[in-house]
Protein backbone atom coordinates (compact mmCIF):
# COMPACT_ATOMS: atom_id res chain seq x y z
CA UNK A 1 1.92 -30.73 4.15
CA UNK A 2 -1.50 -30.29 3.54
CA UNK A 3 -3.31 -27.43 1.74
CA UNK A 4 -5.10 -26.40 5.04
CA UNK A 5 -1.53 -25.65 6.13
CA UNK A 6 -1.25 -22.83 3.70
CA UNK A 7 -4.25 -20.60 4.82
CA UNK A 8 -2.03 -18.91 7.61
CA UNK A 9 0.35 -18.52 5.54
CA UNK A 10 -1.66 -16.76 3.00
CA UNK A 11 -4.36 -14.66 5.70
CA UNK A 12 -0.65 -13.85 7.34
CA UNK A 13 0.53 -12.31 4.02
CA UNK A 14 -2.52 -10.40 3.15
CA UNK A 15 -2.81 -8.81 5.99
CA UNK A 16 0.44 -7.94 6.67
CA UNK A 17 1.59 -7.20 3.24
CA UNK A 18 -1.57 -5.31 2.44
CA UNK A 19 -0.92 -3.16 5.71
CA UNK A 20 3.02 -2.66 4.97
CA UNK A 21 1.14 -1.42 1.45
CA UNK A 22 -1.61 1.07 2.30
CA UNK A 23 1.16 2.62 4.85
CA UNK A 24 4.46 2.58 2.46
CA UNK A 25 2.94 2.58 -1.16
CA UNK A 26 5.58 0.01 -2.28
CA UNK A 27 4.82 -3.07 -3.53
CA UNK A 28 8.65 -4.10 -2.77
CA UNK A 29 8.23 -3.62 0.73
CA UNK A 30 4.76 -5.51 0.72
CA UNK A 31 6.16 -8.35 -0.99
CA UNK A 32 9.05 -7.82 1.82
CA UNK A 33 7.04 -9.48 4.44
CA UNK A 34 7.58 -13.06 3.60
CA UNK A 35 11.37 -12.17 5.11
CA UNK A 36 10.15 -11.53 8.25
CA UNK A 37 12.17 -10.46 11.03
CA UNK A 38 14.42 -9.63 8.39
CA UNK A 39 12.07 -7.56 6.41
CA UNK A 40 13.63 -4.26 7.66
CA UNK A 41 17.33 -5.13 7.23
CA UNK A 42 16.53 -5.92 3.65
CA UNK A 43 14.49 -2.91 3.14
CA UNK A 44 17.20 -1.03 4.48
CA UNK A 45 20.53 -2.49 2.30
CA UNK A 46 21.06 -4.10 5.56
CA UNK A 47 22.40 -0.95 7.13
CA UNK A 48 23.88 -1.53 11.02
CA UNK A 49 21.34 -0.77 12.76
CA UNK A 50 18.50 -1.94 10.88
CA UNK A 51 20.57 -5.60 10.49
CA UNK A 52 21.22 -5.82 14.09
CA UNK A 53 17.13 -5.09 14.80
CA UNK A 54 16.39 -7.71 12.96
CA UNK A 55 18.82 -10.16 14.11
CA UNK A 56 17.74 -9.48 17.39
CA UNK A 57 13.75 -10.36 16.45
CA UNK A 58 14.83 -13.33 14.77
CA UNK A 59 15.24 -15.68 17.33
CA UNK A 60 11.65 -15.24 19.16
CA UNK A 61 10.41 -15.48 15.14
CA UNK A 62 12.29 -18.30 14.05
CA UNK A 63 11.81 -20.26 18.09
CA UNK A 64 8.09 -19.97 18.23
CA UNK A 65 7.70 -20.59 13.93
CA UNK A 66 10.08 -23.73 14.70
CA UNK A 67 8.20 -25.08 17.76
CA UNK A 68 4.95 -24.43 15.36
CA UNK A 69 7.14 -27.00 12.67
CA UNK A 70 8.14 -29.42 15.49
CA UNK A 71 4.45 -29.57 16.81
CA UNK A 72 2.66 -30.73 13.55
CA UNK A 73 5.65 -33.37 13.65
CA UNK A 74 5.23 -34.85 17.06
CA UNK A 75 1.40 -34.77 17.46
CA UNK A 76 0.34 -37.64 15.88
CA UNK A 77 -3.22 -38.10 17.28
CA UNK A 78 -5.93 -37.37 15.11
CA UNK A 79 -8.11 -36.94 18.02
CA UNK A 80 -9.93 -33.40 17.96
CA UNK A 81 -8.01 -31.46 20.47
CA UNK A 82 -4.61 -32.63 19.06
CA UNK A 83 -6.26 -31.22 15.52
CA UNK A 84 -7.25 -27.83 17.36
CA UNK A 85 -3.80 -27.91 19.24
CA UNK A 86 -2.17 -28.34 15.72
CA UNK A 87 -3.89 -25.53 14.46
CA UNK A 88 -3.70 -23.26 16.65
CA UNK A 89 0.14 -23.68 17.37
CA UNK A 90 0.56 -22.99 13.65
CA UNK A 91 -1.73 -19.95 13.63
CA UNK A 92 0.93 -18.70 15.95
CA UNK A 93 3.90 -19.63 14.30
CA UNK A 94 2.69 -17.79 11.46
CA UNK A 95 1.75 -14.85 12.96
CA UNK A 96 4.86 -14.72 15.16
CA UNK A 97 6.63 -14.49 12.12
CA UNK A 98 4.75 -11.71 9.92
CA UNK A 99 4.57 -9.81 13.16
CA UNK A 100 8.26 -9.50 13.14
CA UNK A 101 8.07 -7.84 9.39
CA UNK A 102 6.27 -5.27 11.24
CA UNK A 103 8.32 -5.08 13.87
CA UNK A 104 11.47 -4.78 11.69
CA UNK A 105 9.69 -2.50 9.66
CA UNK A 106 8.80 -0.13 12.24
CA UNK A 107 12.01 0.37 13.10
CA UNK A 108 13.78 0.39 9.29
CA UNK A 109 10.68 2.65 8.07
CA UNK A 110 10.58 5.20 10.76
């Protein structure tokens, strides 16, 4: 993995976690956001309802985040649009996932 690979990661958790702070005022929940979908069930003490949210954002997080995995795997080519197709699919992986903190959140933090 190369370090290029990390900047989604990173502009995923800033703005995320720096929205889930300016809104809650806890640095626990900010931090929180690197759970993702299950952000809110952890937030929460994984109370019923709050658990079953996020189990049922997990799968669209964790399918589109895996495909993101399985397509810096299988494109090999180095040619320009496989590099833009790369990055872009992992743009979205990463974002699918921090969305679902917010997701989770919104309902756990209502």
């Amino acid at each position: 993995m190369r370090w290029k690979h990390l900047t989604p990661v990173l502009v995923g958790f800033v703005v995320t976690g720096g929205s889930v702070l300016a809104v809650t005022r806890s640095v626990p929940h900010a931090l929180g956001v690197l759970l993702g979908p299950f952000a809110g069930a952890v937030a929460r003490d994984w109370q019923s309802c709050c658990a079953a949210n996020s189990w049922s954002i997990a799968p669209y997080a964790v399918g589109v985040l895996a495909l993101a995995l399985v397509m810096q795997v299988t494109i090999r080519s180095q040619a320009r649009s496989a590099r833009i197709a790369r990055a872009t699919l992992w743009w979205i992986g990463c974002s699918a996932w921090f969305l679902a903190a917010i997701l989770s959140y919104g309902h756990a933090l209502e």
